[in-house]
Protein backbone atom coordinates (compact mmCIF):
# COMPACT_ATOMS: atom_id res chain seq x y z
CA UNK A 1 0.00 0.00 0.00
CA UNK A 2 1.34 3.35 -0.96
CA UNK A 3 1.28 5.19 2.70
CA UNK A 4 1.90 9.24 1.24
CA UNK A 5 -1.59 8.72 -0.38
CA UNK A 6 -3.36 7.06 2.25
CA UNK A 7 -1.91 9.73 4.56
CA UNK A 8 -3.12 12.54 2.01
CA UNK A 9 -6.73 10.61 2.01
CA UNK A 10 -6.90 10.66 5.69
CA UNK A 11 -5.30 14.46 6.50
CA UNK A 12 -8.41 15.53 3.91
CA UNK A 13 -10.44 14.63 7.21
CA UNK A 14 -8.59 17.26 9.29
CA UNK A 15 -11.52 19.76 9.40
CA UNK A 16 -13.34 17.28 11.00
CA UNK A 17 -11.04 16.81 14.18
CA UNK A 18 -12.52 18.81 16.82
CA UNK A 19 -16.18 19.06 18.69
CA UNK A 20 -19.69 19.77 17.01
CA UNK A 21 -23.05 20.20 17.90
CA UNK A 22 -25.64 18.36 16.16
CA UNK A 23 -29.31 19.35 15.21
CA UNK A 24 -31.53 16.28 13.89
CA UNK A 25 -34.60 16.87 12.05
CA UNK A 26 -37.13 13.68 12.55
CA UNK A 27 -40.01 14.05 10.75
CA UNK A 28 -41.58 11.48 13.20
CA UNK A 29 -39.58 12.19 16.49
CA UNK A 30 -40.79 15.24 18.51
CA UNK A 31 -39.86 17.89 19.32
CA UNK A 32 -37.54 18.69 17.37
CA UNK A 33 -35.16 19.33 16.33
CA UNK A 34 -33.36 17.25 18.81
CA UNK A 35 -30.05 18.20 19.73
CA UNK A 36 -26.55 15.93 20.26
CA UNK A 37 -22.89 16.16 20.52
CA UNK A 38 -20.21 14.25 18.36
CA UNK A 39 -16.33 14.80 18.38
CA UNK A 40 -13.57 14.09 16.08
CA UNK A 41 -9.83 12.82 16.91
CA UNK A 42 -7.21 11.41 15.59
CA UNK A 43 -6.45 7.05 16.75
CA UNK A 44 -3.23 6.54 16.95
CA UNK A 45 -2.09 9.27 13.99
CA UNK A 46 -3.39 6.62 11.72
CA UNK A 47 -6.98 6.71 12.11
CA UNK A 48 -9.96 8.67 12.36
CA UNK A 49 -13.23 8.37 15.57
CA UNK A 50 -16.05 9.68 16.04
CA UNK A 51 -17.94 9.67 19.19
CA UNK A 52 -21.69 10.07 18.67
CA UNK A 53 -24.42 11.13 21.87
CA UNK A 54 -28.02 12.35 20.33
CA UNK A 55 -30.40 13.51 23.32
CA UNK A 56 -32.83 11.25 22.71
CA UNK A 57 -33.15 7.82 23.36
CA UNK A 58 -34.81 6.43 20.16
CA UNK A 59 -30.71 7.18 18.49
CA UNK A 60 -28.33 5.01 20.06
CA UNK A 61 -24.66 6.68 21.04
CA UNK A 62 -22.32 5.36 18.42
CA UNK A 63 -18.47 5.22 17.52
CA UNK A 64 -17.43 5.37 14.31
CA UNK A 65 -13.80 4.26 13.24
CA UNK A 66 -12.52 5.88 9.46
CA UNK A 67 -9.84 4.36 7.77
CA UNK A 68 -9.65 4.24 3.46
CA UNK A 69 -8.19 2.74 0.61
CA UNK A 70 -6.04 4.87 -2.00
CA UNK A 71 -6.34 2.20 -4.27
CA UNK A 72 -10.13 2.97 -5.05
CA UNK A 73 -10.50 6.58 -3.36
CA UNK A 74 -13.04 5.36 -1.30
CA UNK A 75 -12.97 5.64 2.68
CA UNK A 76 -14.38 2.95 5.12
CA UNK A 77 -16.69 3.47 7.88
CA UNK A 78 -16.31 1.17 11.42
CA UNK A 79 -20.13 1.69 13.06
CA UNK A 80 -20.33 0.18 16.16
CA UNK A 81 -23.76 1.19 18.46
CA UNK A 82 -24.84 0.78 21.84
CA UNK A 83 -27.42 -1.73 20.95
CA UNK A 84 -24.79 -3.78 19.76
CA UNK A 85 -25.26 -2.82 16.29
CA UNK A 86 -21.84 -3.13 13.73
CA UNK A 87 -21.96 -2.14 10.44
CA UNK A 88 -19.51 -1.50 7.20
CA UNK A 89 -20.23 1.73 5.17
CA UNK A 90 -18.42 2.98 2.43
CA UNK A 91 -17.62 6.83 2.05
CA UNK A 92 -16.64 9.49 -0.04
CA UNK A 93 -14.87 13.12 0.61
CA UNK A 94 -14.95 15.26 -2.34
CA UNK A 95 -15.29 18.98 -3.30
CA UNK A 96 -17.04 19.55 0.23
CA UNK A 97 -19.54 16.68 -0.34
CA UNK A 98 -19.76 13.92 2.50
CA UNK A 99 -21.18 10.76 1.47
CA UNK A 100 -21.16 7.22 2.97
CA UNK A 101 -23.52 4.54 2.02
CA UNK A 102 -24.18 0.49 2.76
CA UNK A 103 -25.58 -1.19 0.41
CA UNK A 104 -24.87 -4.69 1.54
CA UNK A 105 -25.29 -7.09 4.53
CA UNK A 106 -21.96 -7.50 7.07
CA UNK A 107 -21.92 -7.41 10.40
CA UNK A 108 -25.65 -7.36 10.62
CA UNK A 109 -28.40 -7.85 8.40
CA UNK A 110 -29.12 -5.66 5.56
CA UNK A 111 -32.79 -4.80 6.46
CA UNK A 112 -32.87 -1.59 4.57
CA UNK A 113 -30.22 0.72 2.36
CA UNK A 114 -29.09 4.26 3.68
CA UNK A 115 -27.21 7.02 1.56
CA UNK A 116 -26.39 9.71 3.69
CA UNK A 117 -25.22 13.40 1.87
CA UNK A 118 -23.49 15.64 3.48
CA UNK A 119 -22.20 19.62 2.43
CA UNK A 120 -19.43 21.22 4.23
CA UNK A 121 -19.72 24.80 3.75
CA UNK A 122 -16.86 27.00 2.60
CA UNK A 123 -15.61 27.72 6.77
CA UNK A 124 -15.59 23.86 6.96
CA UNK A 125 -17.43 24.79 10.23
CA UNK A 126 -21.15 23.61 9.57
CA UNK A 127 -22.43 20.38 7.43
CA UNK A 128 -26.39 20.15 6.11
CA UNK A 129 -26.79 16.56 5.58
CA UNK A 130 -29.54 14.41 4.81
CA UNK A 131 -29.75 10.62 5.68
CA UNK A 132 -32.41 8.61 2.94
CA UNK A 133 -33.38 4.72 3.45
CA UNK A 134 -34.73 2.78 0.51
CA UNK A 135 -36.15 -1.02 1.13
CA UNK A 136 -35.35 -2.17 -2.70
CA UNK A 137 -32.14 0.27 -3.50
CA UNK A 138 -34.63 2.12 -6.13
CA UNK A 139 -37.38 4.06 -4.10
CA UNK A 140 -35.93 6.00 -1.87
CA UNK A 141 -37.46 8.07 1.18
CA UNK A 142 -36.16 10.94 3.41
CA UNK A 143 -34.87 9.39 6.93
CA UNK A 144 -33.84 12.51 8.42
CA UNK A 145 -31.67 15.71 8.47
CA UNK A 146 -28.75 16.83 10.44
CA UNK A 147 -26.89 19.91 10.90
CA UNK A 148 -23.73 19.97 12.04
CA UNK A 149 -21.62 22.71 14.09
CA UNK A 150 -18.24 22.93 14.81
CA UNK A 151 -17.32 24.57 18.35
């Protein structure tokens, strides 16, 4: 593996590293929008987490370990929840657009899909994202929003 361009791929997640507030938009969850914290650091200089707390019970707290491959441009995500709940997504970082997606059973069964769109804005200080689910991979159907806000 060619390490100067997985270390480029992973320093593009720089702006993340740090604290944010979150706002979620449920169209079925009141009130709301509900609010939640999730931080950014560097694992061991190699590796990206991401520590997830949403104030309301119905979303479990979640970490998330990053890692990629430069050989396709594509970045992993580790999911791990506090049901129990482990899941492989893959993601994307390009021109201020955040996408991950799974598309596939793994660690758990694949009950539904979920695309997930994020856009940094030009501070690299809030991200507008919106989470979709689709049951067939065809139809899909808005999940939720979230806005996020970096301290």
């Amino acid at each position: 593996m060619d390490t100067t361009a997985r270390d480029d791929m992973m320093k593009r997640m720089d702006f993340f590293i740090g604290n944010w507030n979150m706002e979620v938009i449920h169209p079925h969850i009141q009130p709301s929008p509900i609010s939640g914290q999730t931080n950014f650091r560097w694992l061991d200089e190699k590796y990206v987490i991401q520590r997830t707390h949403i104030n309301k019970s119905e979303f479990p707290d979640n970490t998330i370990i990053y890692d990629c491959n430069p050989d396709t441009g594509q970045y992993l995500m580790h999911y791990f929840d506090s049901r129990g709940v482990t899941r492989l997504y893959s993601m994307n970082l390009e021109n201020g657009v955040w996408k991950w997606w799974r598309n596939t059973a793994d660690f758990s069964p694949l009950k539904f899909q979920q695309r997930f769109t994020g856009e940094v804005d030009d501070t690299g200080k809030t991200i507008r994202s919106l989470l979709e689910k689709s049951d067939d991979g065809v139809n899909w159907e808005r999940d939720f929003e979230v806005v996020y806000r970096k301290d």
